[in-house]
C-alpha atoms as a PDB file:
ATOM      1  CA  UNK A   1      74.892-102.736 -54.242  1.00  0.00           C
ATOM      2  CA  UNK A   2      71.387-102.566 -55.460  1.00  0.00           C
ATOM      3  CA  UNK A   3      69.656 -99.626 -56.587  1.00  0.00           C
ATOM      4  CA  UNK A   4      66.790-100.232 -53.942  1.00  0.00           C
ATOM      5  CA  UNK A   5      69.814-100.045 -51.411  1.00  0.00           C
ATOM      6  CA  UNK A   6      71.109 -97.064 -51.972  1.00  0.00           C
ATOM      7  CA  UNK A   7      68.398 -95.034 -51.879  1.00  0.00           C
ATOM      8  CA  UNK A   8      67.048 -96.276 -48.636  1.00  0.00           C
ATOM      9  CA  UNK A   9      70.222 -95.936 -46.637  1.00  0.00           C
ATOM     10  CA  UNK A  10      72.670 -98.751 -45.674  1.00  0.00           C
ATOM     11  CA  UNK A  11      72.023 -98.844 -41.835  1.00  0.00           C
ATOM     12  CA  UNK A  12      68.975-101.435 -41.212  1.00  0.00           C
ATOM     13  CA  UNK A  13      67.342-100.891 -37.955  1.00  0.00           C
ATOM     14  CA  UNK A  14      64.394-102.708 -36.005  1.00  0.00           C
ATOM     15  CA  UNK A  15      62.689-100.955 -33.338  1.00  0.00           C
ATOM     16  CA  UNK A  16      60.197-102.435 -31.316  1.00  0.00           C
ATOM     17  CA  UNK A  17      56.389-100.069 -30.471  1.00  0.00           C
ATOM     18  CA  UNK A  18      58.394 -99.061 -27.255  1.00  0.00           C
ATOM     19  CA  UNK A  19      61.817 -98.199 -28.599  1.00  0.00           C
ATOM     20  CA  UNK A  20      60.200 -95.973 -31.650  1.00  0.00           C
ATOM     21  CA  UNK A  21      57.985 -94.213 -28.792  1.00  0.00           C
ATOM     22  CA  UNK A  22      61.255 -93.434 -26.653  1.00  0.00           C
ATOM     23  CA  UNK A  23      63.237 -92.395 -29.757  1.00  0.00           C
ATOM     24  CA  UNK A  24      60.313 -90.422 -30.414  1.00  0.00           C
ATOM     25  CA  UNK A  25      60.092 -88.891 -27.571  1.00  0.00           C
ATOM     26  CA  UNK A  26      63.930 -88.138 -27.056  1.00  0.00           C
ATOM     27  CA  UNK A  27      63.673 -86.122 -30.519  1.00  0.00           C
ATOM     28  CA  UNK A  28      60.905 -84.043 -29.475  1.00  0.00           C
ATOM     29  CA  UNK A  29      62.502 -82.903 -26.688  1.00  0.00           C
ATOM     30  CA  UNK A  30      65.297 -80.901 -28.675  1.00  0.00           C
ATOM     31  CA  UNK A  31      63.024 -79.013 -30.282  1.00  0.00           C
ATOM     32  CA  UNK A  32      61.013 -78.335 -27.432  1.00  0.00           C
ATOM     33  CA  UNK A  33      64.237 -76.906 -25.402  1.00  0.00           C
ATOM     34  CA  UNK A  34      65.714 -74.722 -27.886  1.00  0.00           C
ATOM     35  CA  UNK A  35      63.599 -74.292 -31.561  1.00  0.00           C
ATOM     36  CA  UNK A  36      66.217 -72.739 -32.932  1.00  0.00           C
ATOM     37  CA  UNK A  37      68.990 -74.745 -32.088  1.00  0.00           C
ATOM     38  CA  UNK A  38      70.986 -76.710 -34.791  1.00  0.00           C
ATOM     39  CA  UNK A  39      70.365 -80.147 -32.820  1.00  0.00           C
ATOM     40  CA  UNK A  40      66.412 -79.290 -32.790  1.00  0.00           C
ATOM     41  CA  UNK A  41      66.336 -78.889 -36.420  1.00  0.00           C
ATOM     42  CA  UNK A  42      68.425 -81.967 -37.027  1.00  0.00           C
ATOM     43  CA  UNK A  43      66.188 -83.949 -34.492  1.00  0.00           C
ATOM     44  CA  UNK A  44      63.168 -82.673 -36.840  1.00  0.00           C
ATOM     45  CA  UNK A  45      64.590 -84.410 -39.692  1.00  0.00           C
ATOM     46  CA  UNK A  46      65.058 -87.499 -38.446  1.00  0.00           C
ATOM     47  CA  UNK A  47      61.143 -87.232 -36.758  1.00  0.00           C
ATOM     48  CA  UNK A  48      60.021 -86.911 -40.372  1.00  0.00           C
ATOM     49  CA  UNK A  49      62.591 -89.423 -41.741  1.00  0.00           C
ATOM     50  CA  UNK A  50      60.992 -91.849 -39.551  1.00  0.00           C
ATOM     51  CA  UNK A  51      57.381 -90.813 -40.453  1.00  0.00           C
ATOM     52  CA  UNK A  52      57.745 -90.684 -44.006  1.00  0.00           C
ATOM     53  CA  UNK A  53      59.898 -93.879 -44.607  1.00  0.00           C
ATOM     54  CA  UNK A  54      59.323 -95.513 -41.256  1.00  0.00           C
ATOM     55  CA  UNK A  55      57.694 -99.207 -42.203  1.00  0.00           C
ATOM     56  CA  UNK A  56      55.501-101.167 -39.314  1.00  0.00           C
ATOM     57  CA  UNK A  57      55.320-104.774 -39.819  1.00  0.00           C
ATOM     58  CA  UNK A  58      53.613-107.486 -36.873  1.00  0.00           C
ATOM     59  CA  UNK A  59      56.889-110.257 -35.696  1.00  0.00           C
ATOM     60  CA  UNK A  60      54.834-112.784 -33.853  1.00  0.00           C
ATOM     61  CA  UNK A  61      52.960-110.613 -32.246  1.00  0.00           C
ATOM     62  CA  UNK A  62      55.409-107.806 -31.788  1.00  0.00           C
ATOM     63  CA  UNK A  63      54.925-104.745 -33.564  1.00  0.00           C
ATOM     64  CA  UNK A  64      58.148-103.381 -34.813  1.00  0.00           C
ATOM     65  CA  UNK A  65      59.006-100.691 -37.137  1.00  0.00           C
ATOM     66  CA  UNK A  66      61.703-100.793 -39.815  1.00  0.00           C
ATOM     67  CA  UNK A  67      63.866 -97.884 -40.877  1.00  0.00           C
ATOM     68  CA  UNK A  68      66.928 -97.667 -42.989  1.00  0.00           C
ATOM     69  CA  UNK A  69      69.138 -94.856 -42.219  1.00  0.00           C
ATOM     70  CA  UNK A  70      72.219 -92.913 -44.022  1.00  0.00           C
ATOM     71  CA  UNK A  71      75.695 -93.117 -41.893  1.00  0.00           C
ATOM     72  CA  UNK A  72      74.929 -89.348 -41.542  1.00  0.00           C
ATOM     73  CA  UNK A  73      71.728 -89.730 -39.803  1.00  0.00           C
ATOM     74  CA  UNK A  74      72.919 -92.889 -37.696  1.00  0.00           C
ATOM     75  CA  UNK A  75      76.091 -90.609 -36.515  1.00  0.00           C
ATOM     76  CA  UNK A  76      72.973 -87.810 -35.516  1.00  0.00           C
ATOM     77  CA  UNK A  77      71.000 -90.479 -33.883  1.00  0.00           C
ATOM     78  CA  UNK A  78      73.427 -91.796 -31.924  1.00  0.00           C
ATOM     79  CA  UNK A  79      74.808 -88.218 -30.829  1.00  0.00           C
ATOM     80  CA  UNK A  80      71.045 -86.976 -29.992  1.00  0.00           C
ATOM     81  CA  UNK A  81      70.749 -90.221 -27.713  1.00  0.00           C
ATOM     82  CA  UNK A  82      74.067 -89.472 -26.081  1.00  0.00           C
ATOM     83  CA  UNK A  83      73.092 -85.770 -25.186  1.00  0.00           C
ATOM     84  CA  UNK A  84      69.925 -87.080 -24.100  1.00  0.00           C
ATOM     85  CA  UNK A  85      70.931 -89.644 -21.789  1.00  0.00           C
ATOM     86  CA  UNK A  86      73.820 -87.093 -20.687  1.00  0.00           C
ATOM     87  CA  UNK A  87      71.305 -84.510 -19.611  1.00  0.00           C
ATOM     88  CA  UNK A  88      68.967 -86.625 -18.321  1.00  0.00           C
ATOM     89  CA  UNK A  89      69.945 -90.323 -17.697  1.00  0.00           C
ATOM     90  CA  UNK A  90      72.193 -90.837 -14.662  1.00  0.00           C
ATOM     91  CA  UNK A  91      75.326 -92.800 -16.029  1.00  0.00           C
ATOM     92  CA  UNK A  92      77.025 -94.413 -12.495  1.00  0.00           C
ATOM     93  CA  UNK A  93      80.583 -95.283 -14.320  1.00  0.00           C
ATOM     94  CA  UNK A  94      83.348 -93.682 -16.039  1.00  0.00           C
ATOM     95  CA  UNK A  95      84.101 -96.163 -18.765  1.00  0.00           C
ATOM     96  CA  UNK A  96      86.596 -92.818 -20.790  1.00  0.00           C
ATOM     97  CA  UNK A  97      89.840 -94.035 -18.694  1.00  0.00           C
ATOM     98  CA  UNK A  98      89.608 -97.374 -20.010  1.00  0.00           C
ATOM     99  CA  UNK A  99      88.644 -96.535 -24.063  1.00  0.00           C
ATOM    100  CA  UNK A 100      91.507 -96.976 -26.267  1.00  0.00           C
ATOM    101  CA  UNK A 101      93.903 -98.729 -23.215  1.00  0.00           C
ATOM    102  CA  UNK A 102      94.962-101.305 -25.984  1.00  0.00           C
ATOM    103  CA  UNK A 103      95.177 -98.509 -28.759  1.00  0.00           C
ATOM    104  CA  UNK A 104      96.003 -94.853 -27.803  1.00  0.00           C
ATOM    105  CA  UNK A 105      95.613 -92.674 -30.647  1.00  0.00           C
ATOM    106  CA  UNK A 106      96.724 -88.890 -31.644  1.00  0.00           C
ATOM    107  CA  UNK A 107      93.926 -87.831 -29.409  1.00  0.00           C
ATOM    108  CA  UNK A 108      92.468 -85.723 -32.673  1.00  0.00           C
ATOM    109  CA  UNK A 109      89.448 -86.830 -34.561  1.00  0.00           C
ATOM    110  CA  UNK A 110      89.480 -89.491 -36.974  1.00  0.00           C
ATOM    111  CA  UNK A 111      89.719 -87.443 -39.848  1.00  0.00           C
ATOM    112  CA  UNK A 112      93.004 -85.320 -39.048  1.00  0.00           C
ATOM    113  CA  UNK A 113      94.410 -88.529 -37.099  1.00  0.00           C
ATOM    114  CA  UNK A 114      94.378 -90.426 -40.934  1.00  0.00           C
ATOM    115  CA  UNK A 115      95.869 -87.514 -42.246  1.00  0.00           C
ATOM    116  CA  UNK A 116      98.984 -87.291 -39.691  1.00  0.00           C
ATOM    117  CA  UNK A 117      99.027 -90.767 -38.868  1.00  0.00           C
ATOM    118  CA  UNK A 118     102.445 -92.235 -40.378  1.00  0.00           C
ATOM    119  CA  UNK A 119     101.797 -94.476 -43.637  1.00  0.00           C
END
C-alpha cells in the first residue's frame, strides 16, 4: 500500500454536486438538533473532513467531488445517514426478518461473536 494511500483513507468515494449538498445537509442537521450531542460533534468532523480534503473535479460535464475516507468515518457516515433517514425518511418495508435467513448468527456484535464463535 502506498504511502499516498494511507494517509488519505482507503474508502474512495464520488459524489455528485447534489449528493455532497444532501450529505451536507444531513450533517448539519445533528448539530443543529442537539450541539452537544456525541453524533453532532462527530457529524462536525466529517463536515470539515469533507471541506478540508474534499477534491471537485468536472466528469463530462458533471461536477463531482472526491473524498477518501477512514473505515471509521465510513462506519459514522453510514450510521448518521441511517438515523437520518430513520427520523425523517419514511421506509415502507421491513427488510430485518429476512437479514441473515441463510446465516443466523450469535445475535451479538461482530466483535464478541469472533470471540465466542467456535474455531
Amino acid at each position: 500500500m502506498s504511502n499516498k494511500r494511507k494517509r488519505v483513507g482507503p474508502i474512495s468515494v464520488y459524489f455528485t454536486r447534489e449528493q455532497i449538498n444532501a450529505i451536507m445537509y444531513l450533517l448539519d442537521c445533528f448539530p443543529a438538533a442537539d450541539p452537544d450531542n456525541k453524533l453532532a460533534a462527530d457529524a462536525e468532523k466529517l463536515k470539515r473532513k469533507i471541506m478540508l480534503h474534499g477534491r471537485t473535479f468536472d466528469d463530462r460535464g458533471d461536477e463531482k467531488v472526491s473524498l477518501y475516507f477512514y473505515e471509521e468515518e465510513a462506519s459514522k457516515l453510514i450510521l448518521l445517514t441511517s438515523i437520518y433517514v430513520s427520523a425523517f425518511g419514511n421506509p415502507t418495508n421491513d427488510y430485518y426478518p429476512q437479514i441473515g435467513l441463510t446465516r443466523k448468527g450469535l445475535g451479538i456484535s461482530q466483535e464478541a461473536e469472533q470471540i465466542h464463535s467456535p474455531s
